[in-house]
Each structure stands twice: as structure tokens, then as C-alpha cells.
PDB file of N, CA and C in Angstrom:
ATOM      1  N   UNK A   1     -22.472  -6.371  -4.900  1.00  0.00           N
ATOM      2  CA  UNK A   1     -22.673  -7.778  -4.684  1.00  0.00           C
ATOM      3  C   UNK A   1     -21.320  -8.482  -4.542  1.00  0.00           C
ATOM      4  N   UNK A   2     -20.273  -7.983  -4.777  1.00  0.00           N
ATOM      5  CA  UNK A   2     -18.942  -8.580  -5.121  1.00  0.00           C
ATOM      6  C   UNK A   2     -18.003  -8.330  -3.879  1.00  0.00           C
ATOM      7  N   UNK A   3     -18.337  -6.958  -3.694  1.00  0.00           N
ATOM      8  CA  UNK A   3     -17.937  -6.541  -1.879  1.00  0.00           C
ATOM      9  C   UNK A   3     -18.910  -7.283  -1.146  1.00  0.00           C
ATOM     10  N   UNK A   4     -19.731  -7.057  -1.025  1.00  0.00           N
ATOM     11  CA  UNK A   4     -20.264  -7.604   0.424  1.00  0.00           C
ATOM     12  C   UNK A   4     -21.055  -8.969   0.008  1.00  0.00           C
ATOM     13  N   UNK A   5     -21.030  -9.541  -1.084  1.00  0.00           N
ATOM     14  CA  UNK A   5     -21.456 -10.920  -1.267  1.00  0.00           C
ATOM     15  C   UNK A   5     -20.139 -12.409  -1.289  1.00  0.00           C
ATOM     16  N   UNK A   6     -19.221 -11.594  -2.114  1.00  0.00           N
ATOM     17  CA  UNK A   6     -17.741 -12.923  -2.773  1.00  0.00           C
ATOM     18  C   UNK A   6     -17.143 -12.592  -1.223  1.00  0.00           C
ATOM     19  N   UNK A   7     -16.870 -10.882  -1.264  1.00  0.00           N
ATOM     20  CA  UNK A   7     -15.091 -11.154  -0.748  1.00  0.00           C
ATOM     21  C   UNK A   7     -15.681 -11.023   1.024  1.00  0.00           C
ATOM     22  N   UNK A   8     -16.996 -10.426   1.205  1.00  0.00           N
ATOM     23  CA  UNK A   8     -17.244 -10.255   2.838  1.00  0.00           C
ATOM     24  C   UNK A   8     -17.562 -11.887   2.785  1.00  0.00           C
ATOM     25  N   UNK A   9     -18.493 -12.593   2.542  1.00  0.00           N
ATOM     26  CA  UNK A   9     -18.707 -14.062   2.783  1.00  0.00           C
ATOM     27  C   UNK A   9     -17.734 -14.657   2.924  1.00  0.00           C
ATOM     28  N   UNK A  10     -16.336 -14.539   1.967  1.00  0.00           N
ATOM     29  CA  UNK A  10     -15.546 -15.673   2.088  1.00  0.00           C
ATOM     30  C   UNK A  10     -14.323 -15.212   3.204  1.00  0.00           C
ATOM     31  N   UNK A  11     -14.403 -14.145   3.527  1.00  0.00           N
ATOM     32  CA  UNK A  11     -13.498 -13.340   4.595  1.00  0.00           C
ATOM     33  C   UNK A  11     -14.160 -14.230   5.883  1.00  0.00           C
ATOM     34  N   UNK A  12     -15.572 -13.320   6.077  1.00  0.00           N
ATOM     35  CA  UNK A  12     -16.521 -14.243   7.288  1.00  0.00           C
ATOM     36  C   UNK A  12     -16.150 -15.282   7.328  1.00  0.00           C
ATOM     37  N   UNK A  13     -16.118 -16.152   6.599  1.00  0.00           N
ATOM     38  CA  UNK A  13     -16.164 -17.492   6.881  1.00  0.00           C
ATOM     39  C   UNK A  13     -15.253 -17.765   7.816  1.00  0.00           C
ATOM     40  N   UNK A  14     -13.556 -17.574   7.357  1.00  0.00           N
ATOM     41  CA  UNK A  14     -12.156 -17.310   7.690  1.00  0.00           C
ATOM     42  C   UNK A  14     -12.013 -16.553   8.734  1.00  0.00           C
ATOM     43  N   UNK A  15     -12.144 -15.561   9.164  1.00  0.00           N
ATOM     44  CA  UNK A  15     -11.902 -14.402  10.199  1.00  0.00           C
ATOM     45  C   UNK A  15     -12.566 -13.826  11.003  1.00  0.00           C
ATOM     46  N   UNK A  16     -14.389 -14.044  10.316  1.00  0.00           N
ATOM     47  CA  UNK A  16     -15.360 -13.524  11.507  1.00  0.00           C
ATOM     48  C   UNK A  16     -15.681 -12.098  11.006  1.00  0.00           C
ATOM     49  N   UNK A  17     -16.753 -11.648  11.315  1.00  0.00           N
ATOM     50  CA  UNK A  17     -17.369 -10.555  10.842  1.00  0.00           C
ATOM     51  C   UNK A  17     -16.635  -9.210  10.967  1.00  0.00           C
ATOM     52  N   UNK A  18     -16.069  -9.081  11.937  1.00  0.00           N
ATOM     53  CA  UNK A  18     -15.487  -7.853  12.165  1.00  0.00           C
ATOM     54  C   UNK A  18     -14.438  -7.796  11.111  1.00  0.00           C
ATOM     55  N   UNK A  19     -13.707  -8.781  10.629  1.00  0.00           N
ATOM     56  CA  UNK A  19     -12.388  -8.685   9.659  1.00  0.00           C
ATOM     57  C   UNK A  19     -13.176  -8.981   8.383  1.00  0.00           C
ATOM     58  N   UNK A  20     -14.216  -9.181   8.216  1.00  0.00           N
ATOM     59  CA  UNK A  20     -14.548  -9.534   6.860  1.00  0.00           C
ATOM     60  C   UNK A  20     -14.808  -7.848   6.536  1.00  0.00           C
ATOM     61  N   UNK A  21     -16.022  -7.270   7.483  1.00  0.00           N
ATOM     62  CA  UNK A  21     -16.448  -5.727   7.760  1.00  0.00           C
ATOM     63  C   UNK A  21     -15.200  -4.731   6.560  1.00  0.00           C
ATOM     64  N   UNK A  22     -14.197  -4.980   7.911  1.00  0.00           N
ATOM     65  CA  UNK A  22     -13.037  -3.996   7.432  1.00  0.00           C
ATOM     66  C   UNK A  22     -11.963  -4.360   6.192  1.00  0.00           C
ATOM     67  N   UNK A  23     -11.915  -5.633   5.862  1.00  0.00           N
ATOM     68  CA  UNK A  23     -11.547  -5.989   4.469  1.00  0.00           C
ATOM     69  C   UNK A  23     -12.236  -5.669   3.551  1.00  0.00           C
ATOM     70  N   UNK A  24     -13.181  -5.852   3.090  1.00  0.00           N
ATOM     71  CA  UNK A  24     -14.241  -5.646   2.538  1.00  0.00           C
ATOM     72  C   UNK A  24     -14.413  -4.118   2.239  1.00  0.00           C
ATOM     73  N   UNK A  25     -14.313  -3.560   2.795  1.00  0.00           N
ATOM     74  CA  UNK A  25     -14.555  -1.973   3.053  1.00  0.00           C
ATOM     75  C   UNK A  25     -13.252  -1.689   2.358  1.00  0.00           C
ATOM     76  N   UNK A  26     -12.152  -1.844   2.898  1.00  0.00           N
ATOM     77  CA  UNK A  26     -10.737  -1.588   2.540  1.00  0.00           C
ATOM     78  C   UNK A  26     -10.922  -1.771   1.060  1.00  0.00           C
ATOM     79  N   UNK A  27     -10.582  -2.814   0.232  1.00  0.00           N
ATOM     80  CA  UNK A  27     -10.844  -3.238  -0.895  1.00  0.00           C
ATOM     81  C   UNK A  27     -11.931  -2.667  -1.649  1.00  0.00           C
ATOM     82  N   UNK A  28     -13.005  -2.400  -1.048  1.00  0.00           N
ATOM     83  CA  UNK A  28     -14.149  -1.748  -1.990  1.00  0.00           C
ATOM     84  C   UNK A  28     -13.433  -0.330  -2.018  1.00  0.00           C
ATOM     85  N   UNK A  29     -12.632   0.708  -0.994  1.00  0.00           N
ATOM     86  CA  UNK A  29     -12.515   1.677  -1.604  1.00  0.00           C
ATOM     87  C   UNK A  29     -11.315   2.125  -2.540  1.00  0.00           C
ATOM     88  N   UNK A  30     -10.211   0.709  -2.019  1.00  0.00           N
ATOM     89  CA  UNK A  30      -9.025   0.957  -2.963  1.00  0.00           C
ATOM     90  C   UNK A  30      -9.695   0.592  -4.389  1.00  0.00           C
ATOM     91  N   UNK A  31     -10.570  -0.129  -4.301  1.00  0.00           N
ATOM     92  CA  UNK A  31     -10.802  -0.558  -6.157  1.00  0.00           C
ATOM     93  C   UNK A  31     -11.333   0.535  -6.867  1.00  0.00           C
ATOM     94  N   UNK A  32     -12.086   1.997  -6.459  1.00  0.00           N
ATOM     95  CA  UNK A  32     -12.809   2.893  -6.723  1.00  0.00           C
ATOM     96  C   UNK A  32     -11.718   3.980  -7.103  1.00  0.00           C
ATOM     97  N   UNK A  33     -10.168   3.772  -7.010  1.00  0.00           N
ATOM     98  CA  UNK A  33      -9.217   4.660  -7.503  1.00  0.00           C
ATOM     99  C   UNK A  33      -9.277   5.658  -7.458  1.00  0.00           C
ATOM    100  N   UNK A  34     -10.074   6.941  -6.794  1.00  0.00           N
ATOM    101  CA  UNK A  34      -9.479   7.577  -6.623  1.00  0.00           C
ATOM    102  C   UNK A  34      -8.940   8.534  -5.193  1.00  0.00           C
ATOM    103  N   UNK A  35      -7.605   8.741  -5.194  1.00  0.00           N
ATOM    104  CA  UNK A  35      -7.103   9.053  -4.213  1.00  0.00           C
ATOM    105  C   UNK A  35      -7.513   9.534  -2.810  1.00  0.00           C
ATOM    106  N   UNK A  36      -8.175  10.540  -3.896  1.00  0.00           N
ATOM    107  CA  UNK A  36      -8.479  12.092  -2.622  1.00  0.00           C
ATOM    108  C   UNK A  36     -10.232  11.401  -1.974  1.00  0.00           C
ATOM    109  N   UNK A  37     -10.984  10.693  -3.013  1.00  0.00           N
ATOM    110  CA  UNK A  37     -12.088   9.549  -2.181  1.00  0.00           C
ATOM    111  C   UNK A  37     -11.961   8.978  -1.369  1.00  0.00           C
ATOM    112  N   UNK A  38     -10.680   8.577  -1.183  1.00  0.00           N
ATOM    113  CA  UNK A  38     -10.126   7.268  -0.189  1.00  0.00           C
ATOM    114  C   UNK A  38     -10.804   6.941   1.120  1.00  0.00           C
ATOM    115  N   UNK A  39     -10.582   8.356   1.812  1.00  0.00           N
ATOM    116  CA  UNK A  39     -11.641   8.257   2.859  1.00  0.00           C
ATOM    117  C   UNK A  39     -13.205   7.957   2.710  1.00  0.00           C
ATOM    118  N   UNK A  40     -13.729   9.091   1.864  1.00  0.00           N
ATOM    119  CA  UNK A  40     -15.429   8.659   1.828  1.00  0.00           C
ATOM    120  C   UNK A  40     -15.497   7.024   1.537  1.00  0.00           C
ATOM    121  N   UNK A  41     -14.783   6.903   0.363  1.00  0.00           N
ATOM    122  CA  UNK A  41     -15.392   5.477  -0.167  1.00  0.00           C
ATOM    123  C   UNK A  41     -14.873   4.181   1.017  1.00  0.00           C
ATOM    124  N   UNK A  42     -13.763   4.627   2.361  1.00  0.00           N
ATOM    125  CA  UNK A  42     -13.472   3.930   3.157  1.00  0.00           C
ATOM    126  C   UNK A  42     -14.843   3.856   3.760  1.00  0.00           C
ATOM    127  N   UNK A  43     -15.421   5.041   4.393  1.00  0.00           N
ATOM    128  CA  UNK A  43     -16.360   5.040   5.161  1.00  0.00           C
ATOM    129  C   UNK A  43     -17.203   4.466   4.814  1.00  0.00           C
ATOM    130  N   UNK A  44     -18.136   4.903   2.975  1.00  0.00           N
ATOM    131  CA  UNK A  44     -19.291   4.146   2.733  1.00  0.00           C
ATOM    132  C   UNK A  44     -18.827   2.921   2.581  1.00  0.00           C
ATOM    133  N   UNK A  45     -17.923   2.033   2.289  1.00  0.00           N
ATOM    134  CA  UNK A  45     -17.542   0.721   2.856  1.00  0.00           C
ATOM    135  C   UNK A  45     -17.882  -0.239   3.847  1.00  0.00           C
ATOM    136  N   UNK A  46     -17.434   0.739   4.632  1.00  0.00           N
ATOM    137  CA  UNK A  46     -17.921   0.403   6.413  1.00  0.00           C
ATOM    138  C   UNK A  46     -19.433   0.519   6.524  1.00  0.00           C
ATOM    139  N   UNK A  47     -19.652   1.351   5.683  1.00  0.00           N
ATOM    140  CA  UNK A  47     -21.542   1.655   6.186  1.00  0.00           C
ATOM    141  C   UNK A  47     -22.113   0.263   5.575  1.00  0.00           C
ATOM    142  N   UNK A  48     -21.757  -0.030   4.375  1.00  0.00           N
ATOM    143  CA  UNK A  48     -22.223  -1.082   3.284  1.00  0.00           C
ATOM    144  C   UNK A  48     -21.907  -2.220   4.009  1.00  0.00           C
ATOM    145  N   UNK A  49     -20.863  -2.469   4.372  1.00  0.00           N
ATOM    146  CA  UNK A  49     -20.884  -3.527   4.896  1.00  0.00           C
ATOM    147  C   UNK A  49     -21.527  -3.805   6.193  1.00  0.00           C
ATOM    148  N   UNK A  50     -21.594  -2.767   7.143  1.00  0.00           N
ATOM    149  CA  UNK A  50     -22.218  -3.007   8.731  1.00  0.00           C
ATOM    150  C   UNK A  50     -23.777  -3.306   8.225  1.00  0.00           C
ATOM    151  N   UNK A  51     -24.014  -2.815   6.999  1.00  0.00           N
ATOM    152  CA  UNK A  51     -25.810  -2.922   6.779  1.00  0.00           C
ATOM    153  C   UNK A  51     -25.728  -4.459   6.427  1.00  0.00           C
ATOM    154  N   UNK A  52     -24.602  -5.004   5.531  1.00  0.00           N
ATOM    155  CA  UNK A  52     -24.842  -6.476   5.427  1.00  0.00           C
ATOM    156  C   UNK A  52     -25.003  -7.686   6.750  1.00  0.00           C
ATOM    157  N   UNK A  53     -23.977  -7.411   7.866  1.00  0.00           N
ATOM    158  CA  UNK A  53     -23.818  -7.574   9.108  1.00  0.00           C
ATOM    159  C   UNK A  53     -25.719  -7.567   9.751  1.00  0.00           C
ATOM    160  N   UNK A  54     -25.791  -6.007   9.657  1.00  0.00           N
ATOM    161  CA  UNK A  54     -27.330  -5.963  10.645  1.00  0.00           C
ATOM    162  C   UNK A  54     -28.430  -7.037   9.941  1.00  0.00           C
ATOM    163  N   UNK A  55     -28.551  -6.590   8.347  1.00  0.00           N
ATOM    164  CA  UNK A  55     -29.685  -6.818   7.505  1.00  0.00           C
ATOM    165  C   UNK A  55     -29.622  -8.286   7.450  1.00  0.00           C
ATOM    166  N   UNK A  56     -28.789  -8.788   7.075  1.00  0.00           N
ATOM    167  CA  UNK A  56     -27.658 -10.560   7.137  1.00  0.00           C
ATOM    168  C   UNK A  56     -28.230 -10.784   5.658  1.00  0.00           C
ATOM    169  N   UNK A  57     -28.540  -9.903   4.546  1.00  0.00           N
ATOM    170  CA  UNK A  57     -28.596  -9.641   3.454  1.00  0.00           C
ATOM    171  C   UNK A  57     -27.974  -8.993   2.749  1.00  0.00           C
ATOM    172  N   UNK A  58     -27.895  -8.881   1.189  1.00  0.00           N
ATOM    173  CA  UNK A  58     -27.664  -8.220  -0.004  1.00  0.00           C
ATOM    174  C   UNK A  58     -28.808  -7.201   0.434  1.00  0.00           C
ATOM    175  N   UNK A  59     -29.893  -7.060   0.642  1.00  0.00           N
ATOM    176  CA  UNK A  59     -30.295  -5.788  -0.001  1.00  0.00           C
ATOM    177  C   UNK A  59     -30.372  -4.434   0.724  1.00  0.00           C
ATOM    178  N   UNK A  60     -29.933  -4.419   1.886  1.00  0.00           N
ATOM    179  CA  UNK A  60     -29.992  -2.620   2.688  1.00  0.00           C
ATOM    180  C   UNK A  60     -28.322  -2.357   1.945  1.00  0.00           C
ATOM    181  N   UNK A  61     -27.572  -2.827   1.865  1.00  0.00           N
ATOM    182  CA  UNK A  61     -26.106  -2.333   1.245  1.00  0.00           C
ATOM    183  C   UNK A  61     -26.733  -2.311  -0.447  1.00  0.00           C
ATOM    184  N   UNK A  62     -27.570  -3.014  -0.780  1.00  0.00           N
ATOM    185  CA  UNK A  62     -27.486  -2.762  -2.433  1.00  0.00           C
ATOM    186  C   UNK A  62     -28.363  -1.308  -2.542  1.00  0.00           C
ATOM    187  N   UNK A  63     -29.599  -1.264  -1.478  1.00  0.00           N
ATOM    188  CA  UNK A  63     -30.378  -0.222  -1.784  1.00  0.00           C
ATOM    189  C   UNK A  63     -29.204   0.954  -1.971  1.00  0.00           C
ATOM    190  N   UNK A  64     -28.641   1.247  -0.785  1.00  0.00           N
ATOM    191  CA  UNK A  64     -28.020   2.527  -0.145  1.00  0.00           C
ATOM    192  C   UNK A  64     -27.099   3.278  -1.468  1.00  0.00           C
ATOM    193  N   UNK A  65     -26.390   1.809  -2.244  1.00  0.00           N
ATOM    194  CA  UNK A  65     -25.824   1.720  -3.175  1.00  0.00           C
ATOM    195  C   UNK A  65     -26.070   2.288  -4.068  1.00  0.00           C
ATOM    196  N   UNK A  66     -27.003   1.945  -4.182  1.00  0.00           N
ATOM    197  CA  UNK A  66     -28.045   2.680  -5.727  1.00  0.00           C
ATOM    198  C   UNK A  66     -28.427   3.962  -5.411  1.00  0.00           C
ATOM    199  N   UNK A  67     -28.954   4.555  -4.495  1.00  0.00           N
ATOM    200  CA  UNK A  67     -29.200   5.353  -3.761  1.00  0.00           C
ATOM    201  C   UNK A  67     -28.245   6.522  -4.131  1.00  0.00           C
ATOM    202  N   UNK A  68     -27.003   6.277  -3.194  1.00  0.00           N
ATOM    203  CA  UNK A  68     -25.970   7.085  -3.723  1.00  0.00           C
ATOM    204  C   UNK A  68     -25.303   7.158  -4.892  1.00  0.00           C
ATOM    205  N   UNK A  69     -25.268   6.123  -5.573  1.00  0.00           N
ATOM    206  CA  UNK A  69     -24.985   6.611  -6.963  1.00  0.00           C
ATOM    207  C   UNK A  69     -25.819   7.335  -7.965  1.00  0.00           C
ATOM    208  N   UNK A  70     -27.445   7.123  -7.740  1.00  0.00           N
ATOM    209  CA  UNK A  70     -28.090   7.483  -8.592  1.00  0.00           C
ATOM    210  C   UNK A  70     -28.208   8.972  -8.058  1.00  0.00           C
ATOM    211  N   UNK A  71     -27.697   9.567  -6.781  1.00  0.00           N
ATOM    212  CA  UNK A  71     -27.958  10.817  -6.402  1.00  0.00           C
ATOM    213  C   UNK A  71     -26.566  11.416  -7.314  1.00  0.00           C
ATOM    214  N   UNK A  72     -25.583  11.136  -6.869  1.00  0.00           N
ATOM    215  CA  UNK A  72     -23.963  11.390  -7.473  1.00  0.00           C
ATOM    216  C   UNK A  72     -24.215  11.539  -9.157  1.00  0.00           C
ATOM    217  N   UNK A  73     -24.872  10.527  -9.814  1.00  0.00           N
ATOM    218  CA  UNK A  73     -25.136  10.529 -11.499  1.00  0.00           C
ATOM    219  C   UNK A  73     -25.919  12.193 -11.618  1.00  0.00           C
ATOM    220  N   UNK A  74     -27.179  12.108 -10.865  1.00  0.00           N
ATOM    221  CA  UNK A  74     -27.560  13.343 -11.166  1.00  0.00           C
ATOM    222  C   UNK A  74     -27.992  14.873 -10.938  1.00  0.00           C
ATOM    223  N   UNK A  75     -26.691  14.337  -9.534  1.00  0.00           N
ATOM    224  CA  UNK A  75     -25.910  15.927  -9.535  1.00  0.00           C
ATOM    225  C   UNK A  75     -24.957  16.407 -10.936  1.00  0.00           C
ATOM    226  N   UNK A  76     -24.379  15.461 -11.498  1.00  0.00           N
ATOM    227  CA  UNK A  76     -23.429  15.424 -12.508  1.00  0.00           C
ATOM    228  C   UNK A  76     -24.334  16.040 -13.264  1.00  0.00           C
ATOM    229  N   UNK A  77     -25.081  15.406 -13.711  1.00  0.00           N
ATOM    230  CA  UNK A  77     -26.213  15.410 -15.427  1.00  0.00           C
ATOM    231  C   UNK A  77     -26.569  17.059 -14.882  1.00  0.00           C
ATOM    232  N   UNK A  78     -27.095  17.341 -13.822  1.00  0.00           N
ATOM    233  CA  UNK A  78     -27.479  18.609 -13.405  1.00  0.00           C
ATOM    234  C   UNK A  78     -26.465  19.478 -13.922  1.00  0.00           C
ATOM    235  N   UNK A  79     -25.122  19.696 -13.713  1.00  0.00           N
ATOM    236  CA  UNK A  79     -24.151  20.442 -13.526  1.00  0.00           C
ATOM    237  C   UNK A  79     -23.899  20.434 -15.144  1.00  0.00           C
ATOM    238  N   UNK A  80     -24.034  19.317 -15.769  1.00  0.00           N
ATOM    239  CA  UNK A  80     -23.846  19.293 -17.349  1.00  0.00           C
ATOM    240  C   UNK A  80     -24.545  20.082 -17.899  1.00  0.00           C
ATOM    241  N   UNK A  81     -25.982  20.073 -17.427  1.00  0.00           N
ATOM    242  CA  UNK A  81     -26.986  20.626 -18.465  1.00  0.00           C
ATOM    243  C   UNK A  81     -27.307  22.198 -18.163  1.00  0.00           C
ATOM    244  N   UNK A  82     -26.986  22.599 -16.938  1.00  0.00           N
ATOM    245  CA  UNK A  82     -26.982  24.068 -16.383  1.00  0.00           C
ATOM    246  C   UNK A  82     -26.255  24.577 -17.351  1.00  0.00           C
TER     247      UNK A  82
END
């Protein structure tokens, strides 16, 4: 909500969708720290945000969101409990 609600809205406003897109994206994956992610979390960035763009909503970027994290949580829990 903070990527593609605060910082893509107030980018849009200023620069227009395409620079809000790729700010937005940029920033969501530098804040996720880690290095060797850089790319994926660039990309799902870009995905998250182009869904805010199509959808002109919060919720196809929040689903996808949840989505992939809740898959990522329990591959983990899997790998723990094996």
C-alpha cells in the first residue's frame, strides 16, 4: 500500500505514470535489502506497479502480493519442518 498507494500516487501526480511505475518499483526493491534479490524484487516491482496502472486500484498489486509471499512463507515452513 505504501509502494503503489503514498510513493506511486504522489510520483503520478508529478511525473506521470511511467516515472511513478519505475520509481516506485526502484524503491520497493532497494527497501527489501537484499542484494543478490535486487533484480527479482526490481521486476516484481514493475509487475506491482503496472497492475496498479491497468487495475487503477490497490487490489490486483495487493492480491499478487499476498500471493507471493504467502507462497515464499511456506516453502520456508516446508523446508523447516522436513
Amino acid at each position: 500500500m505504501f509502494f503503489r498507494g503514498v510513493i506511486y500516487g504522489y510520483v503520478r501526480g508529478r511525473l506521470g505514470a511511467a516515472w511513478a511505475v519505475a520509481i516506485s518499483a526502484a524503491i520497493f526493491a532497494l527497501c527489501h535489502g537484499v542484494p543478490i534479490l535486487l533484480p527479482y524484487m526490481l521486476a516484481l516491482g514493475l509487475c506491482l506497479a503496472l497492475l496498479r496502472v491497468f487495475h487503477g486500484n490497490l487490489w490486483g498489486p495487493l492480491g499478487l502480493h499476498i500471493a507471493i509471499n504467502s507462497t515464499a512463507s511456506l516453502v520456508l515452513l516446508q523446508t523447516v519442518f522436513d
